[in-house]
N, C-alpha and C. Protein backbone atom coordinates (compact mmCIF):
# COMPACT_ATOMS: atom_id res chain seq x y z
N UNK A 1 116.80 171.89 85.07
CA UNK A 1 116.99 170.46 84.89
C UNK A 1 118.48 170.16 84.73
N UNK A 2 119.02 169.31 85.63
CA UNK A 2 120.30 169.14 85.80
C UNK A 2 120.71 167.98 84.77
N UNK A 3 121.80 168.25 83.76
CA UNK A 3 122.21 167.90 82.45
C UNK A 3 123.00 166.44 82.71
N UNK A 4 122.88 165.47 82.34
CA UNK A 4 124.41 164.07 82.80
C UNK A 4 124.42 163.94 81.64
N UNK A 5 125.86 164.04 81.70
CA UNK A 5 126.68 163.06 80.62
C UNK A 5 126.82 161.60 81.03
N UNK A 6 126.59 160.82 79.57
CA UNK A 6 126.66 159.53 79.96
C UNK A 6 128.41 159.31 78.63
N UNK A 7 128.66 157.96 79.10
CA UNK A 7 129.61 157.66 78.53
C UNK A 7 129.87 156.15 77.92
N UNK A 8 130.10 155.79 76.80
CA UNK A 8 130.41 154.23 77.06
C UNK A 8 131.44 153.96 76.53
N UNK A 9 132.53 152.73 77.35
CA UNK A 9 133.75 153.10 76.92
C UNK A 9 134.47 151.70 77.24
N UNK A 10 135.86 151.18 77.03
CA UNK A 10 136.27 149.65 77.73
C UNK A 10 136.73 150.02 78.52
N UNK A 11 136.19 149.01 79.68
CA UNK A 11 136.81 148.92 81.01
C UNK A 11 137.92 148.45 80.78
N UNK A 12 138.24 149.12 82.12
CA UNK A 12 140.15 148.96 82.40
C UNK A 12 140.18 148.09 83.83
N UNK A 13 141.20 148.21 84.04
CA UNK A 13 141.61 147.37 85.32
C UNK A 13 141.39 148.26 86.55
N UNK A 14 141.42 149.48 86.20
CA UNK A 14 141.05 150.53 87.35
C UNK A 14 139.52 150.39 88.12
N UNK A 15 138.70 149.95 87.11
CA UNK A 15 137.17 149.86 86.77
C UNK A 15 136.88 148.75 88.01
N UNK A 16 137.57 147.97 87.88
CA UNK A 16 137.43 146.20 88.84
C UNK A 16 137.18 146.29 90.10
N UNK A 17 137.14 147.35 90.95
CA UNK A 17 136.31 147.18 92.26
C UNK A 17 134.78 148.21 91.90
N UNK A 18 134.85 149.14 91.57
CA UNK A 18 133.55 149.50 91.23
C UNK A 18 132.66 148.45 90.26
N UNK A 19 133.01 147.35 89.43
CA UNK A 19 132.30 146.51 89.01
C UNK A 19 131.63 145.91 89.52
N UNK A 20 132.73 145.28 90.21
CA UNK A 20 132.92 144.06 91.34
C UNK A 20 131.71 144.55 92.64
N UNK A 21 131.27 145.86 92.89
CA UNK A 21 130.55 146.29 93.74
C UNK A 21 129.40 145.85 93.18
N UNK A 22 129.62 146.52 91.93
CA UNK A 22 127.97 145.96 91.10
C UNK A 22 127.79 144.37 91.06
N UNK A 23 128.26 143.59 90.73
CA UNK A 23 127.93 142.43 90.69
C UNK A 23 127.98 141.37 92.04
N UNK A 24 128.64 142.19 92.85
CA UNK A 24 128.54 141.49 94.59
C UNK A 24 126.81 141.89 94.77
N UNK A 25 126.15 142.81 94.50
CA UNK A 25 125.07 142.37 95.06
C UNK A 25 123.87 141.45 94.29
N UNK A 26 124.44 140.89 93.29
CA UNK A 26 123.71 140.25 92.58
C UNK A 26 123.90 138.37 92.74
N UNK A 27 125.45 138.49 93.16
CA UNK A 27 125.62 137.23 93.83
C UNK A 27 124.99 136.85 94.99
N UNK A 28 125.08 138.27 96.15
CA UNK A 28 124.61 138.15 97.62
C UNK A 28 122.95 138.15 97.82
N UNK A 29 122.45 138.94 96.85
CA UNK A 29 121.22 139.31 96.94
C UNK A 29 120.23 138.16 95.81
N UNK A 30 120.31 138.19 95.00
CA UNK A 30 119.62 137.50 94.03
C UNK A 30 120.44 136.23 93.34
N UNK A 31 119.50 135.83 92.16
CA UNK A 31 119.55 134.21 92.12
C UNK A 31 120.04 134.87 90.12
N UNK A 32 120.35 136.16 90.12
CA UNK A 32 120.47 136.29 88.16
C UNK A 32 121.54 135.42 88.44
N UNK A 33 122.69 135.27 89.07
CA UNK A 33 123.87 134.64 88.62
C UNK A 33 123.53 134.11 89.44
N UNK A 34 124.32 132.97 89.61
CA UNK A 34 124.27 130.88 90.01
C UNK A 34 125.19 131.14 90.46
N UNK A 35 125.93 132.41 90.39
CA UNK A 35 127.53 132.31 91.11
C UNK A 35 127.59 132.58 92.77
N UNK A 36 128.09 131.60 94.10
CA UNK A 36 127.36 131.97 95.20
C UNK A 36 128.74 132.95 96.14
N UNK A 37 129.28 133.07 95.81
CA UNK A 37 130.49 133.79 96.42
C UNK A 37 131.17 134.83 95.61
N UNK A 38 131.34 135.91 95.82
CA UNK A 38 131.63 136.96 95.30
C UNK A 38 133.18 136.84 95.52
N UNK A 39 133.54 136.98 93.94
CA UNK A 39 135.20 136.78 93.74
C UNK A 39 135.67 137.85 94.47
N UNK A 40 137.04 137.62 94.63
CA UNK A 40 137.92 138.81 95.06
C UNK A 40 138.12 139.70 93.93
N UNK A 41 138.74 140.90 94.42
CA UNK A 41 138.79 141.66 93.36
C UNK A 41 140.37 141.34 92.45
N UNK A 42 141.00 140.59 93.07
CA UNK A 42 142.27 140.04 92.43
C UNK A 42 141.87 139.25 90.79
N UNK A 43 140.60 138.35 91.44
CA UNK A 43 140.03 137.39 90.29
C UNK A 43 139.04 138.32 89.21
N UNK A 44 138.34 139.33 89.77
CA UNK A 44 137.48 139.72 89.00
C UNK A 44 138.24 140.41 88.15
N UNK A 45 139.76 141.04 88.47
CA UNK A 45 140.26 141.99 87.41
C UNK A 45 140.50 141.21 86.77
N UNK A 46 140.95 139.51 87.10
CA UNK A 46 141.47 138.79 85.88
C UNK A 46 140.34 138.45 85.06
N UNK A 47 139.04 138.01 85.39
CA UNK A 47 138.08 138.05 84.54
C UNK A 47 137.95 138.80 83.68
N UNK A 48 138.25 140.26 83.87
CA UNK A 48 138.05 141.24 83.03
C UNK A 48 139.15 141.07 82.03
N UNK A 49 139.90 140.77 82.44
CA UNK A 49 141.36 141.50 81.41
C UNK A 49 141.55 139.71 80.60
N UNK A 50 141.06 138.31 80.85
CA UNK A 50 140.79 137.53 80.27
C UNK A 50 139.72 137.69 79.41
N UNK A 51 138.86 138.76 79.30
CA UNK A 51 137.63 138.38 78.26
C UNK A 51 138.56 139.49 77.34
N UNK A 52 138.75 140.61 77.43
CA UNK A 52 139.33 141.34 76.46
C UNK A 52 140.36 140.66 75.63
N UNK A 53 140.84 139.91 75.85
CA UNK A 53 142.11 139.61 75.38
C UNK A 53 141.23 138.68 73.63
N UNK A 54 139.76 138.50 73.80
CA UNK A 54 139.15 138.55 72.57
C UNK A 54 137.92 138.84 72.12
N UNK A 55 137.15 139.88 73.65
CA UNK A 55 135.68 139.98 73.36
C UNK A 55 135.56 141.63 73.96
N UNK A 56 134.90 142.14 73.67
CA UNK A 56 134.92 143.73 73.82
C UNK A 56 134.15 143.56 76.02
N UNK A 57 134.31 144.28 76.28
CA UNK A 57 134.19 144.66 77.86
C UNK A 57 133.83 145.81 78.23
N UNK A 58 132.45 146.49 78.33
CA UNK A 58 132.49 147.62 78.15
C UNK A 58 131.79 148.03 79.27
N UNK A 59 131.79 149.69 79.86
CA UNK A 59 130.94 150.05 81.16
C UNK A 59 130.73 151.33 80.95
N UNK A 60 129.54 151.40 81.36
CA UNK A 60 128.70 153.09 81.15
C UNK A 60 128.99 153.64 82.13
N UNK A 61 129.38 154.98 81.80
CA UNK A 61 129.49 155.76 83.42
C UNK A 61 127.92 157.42 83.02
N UNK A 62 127.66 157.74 83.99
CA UNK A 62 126.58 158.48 83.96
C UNK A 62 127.51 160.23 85.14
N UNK A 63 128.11 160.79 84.30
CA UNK A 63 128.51 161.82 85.18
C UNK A 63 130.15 161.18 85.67
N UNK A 64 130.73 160.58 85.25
CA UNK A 64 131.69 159.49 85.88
C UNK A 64 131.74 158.86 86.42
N UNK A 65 130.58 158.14 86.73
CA UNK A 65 130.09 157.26 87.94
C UNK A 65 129.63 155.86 87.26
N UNK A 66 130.54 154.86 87.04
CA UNK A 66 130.25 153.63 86.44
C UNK A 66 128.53 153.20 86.53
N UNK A 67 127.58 153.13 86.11
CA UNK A 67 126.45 152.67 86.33
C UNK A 67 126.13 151.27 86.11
N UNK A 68 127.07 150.67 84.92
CA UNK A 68 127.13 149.36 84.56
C UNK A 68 127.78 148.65 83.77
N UNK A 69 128.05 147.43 83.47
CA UNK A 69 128.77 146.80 82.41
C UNK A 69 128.26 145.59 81.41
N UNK A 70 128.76 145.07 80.54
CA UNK A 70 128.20 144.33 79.81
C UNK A 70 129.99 143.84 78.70
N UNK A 71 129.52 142.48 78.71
CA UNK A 71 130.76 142.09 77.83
C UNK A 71 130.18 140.48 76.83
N UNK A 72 131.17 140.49 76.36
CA UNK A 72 130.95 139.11 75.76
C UNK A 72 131.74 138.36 75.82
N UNK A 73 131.98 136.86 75.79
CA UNK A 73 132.32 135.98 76.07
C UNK A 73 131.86 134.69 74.96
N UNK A 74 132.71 133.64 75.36
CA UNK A 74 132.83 132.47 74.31
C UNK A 74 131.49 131.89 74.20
N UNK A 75 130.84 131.69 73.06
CA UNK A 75 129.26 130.77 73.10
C UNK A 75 129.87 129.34 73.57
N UNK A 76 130.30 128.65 72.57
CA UNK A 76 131.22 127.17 72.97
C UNK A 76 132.62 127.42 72.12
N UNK A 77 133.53 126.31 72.61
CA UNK A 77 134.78 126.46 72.24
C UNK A 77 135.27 125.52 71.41
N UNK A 78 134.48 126.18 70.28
CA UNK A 78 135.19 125.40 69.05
C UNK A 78 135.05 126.55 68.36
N UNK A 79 136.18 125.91 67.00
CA UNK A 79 136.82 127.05 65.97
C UNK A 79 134.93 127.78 65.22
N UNK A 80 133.98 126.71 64.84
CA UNK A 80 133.10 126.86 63.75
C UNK A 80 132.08 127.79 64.75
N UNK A 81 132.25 127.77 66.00
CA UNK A 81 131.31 129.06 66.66
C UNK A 81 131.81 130.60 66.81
N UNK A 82 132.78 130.33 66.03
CA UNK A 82 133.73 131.93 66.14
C UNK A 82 132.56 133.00 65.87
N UNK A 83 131.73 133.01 64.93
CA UNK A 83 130.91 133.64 64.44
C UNK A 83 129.77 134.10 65.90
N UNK A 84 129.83 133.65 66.73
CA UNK A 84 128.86 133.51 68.05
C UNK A 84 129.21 133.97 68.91
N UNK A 85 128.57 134.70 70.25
CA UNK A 85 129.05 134.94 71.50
C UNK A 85 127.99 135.00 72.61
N UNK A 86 128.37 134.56 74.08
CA UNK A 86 127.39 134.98 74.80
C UNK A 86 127.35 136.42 75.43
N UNK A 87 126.28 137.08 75.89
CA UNK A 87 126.42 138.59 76.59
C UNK A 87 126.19 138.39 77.38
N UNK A 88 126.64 139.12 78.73
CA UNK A 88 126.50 139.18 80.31
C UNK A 88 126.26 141.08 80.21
N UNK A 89 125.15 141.18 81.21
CA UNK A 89 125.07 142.96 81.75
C UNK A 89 124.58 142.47 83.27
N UNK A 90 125.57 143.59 83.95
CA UNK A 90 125.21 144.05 85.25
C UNK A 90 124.69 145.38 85.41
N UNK A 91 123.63 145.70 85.70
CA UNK A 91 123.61 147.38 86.07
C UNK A 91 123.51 148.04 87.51
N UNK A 92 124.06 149.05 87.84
CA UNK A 92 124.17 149.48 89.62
C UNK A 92 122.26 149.38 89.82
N UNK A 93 122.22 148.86 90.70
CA UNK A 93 120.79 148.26 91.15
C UNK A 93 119.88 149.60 91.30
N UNK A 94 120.55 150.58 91.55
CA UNK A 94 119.68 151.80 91.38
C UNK A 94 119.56 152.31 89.89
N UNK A 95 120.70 152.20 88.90
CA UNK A 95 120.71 152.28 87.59
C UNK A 95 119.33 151.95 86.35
N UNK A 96 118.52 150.65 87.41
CA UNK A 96 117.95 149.94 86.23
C UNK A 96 116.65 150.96 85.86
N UNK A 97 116.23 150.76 84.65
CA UNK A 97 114.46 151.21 84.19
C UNK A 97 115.30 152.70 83.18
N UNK A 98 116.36 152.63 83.17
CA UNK A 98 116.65 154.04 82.18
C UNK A 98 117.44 154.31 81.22
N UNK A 99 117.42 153.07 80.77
CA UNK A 99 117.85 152.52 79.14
C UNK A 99 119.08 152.90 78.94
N UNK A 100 119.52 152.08 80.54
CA UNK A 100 121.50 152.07 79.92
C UNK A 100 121.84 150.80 79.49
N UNK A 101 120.89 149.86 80.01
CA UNK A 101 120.86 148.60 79.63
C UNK A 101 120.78 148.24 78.10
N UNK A 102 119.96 148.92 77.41
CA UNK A 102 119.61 149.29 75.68
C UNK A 102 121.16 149.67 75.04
N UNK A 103 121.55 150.81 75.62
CA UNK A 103 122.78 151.74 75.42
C UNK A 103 124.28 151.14 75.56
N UNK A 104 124.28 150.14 76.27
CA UNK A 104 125.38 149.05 76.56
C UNK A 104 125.15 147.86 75.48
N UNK A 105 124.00 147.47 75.57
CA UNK A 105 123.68 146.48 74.54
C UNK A 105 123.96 146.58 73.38
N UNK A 106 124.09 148.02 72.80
CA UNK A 106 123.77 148.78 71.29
C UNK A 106 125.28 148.74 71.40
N UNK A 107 125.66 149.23 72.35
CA UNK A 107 127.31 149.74 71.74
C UNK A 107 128.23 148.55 72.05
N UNK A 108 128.13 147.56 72.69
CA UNK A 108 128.42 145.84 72.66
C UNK A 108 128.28 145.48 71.14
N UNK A 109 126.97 144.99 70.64
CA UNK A 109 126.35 144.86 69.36
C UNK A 109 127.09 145.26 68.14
N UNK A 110 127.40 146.49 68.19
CA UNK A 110 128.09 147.62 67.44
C UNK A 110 129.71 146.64 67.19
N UNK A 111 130.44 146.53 68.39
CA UNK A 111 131.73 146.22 68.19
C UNK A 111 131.92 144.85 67.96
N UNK A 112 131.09 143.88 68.42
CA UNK A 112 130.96 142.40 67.88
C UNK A 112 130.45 142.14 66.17
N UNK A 113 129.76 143.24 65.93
CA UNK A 113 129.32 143.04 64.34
C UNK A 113 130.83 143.49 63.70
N UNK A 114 131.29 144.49 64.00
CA UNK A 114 132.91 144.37 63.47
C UNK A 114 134.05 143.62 63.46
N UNK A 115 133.98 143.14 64.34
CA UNK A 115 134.48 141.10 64.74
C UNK A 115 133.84 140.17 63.72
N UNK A 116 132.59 140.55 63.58
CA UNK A 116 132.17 139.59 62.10
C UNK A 116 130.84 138.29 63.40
N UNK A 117 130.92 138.69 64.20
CA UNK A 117 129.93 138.22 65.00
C UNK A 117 128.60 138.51 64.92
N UNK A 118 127.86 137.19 64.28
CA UNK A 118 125.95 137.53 63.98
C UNK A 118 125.16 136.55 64.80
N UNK A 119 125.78 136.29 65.74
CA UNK A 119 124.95 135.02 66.62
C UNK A 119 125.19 135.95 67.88
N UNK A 120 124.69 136.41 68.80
CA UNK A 120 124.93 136.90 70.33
C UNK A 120 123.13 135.73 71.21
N UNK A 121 123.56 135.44 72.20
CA UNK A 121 122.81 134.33 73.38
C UNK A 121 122.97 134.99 74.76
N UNK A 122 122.00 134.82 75.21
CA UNK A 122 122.24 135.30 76.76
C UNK A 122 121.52 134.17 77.27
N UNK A 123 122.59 133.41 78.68
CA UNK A 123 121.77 132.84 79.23
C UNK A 123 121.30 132.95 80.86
N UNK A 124 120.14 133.04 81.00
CA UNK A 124 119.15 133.68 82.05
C UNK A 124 118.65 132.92 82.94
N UNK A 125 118.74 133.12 84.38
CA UNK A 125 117.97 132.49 85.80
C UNK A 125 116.83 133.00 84.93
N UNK A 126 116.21 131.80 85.02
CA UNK A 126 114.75 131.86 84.42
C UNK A 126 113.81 130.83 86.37
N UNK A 127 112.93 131.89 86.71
CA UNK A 127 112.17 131.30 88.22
C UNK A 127 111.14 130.36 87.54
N UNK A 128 110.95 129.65 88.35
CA UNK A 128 109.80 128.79 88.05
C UNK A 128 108.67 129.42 88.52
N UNK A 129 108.81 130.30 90.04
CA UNK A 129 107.65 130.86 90.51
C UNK A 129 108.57 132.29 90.77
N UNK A 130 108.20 133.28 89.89
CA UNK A 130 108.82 134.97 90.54
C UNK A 130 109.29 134.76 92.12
N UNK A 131 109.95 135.26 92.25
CA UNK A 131 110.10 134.71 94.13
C UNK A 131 111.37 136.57 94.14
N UNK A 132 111.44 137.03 96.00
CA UNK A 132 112.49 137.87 96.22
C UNK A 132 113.79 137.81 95.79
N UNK A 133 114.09 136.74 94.91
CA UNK A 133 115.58 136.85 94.42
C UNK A 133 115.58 136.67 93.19
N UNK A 134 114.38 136.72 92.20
CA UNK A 134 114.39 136.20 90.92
C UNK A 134 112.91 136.50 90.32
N UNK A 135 113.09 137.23 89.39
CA UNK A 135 111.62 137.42 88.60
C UNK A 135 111.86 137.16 87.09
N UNK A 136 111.16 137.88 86.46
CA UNK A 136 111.30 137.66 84.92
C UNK A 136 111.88 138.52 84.04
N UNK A 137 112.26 139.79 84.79
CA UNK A 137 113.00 141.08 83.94
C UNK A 137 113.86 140.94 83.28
N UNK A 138 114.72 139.96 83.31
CA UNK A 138 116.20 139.70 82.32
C UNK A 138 115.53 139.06 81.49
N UNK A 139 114.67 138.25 80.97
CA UNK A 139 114.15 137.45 79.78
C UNK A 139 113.04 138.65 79.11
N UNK A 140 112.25 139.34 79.87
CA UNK A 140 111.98 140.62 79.26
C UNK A 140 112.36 141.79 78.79
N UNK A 141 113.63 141.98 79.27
CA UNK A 141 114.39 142.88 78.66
C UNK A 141 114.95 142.47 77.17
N UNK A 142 115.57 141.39 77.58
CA UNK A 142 116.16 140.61 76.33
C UNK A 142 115.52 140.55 75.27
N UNK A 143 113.74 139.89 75.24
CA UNK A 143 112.59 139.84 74.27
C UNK A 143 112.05 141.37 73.81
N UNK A 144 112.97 142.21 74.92
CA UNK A 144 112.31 143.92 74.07
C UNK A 144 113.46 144.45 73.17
N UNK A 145 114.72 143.39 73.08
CA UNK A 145 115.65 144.07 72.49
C UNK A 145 115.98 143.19 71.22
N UNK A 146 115.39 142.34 71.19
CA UNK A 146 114.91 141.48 69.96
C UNK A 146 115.75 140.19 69.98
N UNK A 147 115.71 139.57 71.27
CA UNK A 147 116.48 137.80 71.58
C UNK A 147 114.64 137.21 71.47
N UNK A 148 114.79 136.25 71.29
CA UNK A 148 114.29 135.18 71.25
C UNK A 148 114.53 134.11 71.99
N UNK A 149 113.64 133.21 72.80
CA UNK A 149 113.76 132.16 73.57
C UNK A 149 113.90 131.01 72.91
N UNK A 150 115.12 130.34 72.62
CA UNK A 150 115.50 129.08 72.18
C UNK A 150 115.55 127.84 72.86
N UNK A 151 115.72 127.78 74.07
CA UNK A 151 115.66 126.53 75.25
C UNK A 151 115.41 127.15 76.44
N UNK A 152 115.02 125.92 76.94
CA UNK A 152 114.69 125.53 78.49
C UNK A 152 115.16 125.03 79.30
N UNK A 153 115.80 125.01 80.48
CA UNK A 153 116.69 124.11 81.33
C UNK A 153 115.70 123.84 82.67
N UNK A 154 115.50 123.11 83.13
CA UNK A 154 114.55 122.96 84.29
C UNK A 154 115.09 122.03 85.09
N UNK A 155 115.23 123.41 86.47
CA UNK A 155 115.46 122.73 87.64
C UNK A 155 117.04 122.44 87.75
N UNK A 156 117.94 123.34 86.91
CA UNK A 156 119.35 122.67 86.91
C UNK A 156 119.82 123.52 87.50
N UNK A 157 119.56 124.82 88.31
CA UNK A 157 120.35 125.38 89.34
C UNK A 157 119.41 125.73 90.77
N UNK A 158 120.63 125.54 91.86
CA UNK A 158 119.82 125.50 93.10
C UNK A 158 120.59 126.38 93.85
N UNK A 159 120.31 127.67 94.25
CA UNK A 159 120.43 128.48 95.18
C UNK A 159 119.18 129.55 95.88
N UNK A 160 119.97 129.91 97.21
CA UNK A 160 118.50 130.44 98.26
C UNK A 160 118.06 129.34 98.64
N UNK A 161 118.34 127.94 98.29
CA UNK A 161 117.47 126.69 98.96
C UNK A 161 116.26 126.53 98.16
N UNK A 162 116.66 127.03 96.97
CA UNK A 162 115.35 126.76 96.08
C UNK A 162 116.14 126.15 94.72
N UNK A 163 115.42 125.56 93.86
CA UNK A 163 115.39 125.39 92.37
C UNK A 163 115.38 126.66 91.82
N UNK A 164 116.07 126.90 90.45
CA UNK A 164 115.73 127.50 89.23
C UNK A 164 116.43 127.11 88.15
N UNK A 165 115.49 127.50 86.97
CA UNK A 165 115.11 126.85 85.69
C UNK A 165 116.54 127.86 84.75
N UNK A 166 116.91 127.99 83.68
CA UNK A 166 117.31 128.56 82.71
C UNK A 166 117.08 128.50 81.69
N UNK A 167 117.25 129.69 80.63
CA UNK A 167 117.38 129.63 80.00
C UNK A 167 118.24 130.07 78.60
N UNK A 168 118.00 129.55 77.46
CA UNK A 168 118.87 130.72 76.32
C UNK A 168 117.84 131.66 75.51
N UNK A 169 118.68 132.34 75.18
CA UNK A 169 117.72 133.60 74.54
C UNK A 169 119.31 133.93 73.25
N UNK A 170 118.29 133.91 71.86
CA UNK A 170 119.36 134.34 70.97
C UNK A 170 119.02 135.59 70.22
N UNK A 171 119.82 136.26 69.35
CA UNK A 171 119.41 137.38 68.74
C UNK A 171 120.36 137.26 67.23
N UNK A 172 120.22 137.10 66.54
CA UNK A 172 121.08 137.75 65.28
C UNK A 172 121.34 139.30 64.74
N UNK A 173 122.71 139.60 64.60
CA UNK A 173 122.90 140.55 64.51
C UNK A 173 123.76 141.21 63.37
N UNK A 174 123.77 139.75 62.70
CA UNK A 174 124.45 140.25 61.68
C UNK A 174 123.97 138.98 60.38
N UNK A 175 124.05 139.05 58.92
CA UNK A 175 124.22 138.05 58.19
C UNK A 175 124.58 137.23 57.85
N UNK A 176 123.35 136.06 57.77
CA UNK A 176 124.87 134.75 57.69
C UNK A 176 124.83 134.16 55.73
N UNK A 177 125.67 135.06 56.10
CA UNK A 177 126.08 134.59 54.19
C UNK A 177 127.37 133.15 53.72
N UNK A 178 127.28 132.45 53.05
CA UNK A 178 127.44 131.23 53.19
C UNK A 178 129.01 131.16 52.63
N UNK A 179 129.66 132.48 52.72
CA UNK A 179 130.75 132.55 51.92
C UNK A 179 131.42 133.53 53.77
N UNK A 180 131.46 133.45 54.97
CA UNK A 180 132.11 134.48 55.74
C UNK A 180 133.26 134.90 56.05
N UNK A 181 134.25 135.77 56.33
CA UNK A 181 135.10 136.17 55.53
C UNK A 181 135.82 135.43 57.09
């Protein structure tokens, strides 16, 4: 039985076309992101190196071979949501069903609770009808890792020439004590 090391670690700027691979087919192929054109890799490194500059950015490699990423980002932009963030994960489309998705999540989780962050939200292409570019696995994954469904958006994004619905999904991850430092 052949042994892999897995790894999880912050992406760098080196990382930004193997990302960028991962998440081009999620733009081209499916409806998870609303986003319909796959950035250049000029923009995606700046994406990257703009979220670090205050939210952790992190990517699993399996043998050295990036498998996926996951970061966080601003919930809304005001001072009193500091305590909050949203999560984004991409995983290499062959990657999924083998709990790197869990393993990214955990070690995300991990470095935002040291930030003092107890609110994390993900928000999800939620289909109205399962269809080839959109099912229900990101709101099920989320509900196995202990988010909760807080709202509904219906009918507010349209790509493939179809409707889809969204939604939020929250999780607490830390205490909210009425004194936070």
């Amino acid at each position: 039985m052949k042994h892999t090391e897995l790894q999880i670690r912050p992406a760098s700027a080196e990382d930004a076309g193997r990302l960028l691979e991962i998440y081009a087919y999620y733009v081209q192929s499916t409806a998870i992101t609303f986003e319909y054109d796959v950035p250049s890799l000029a923009e995606f490194r700046e994406r990257i190196a703009h979220t670090q500059e205050k939210y952790p950015y992190l990517v699993l490699e399996e043998d050295g071979v990036i498998q996926g990423y996951a970061y966080a980002g601003v919930f809304k932009d005001r001072a009193a949501y500091s305590r909050s963030c949203e999560l984004s994960i991409y995983l290499d489309r062959s990657a999924r069903g083998r709990g790197f998705g869990r393993a990214l999540y955990e070690a995300l989780e991990a470095e935002l609770k040291k930030m003092g962050v107890v609110n994390v939200y993900a928000c999800i292409a939620d289909p109205i009808t399962e269809d080839e570019y959109l099912t229900r696995n990101s709101e099920q994954f989320h509900q196995h890792l202990g988010f909760v469904k807080v709202g509904d958006f219906h009918k507010c994004a349209y790509k493939f020439r179809r409707w889809y619905n969204m939604i939020w999904m929250e999780k607490f991850i830390g205490e909210h004590e009425s004194h936070q430092k």
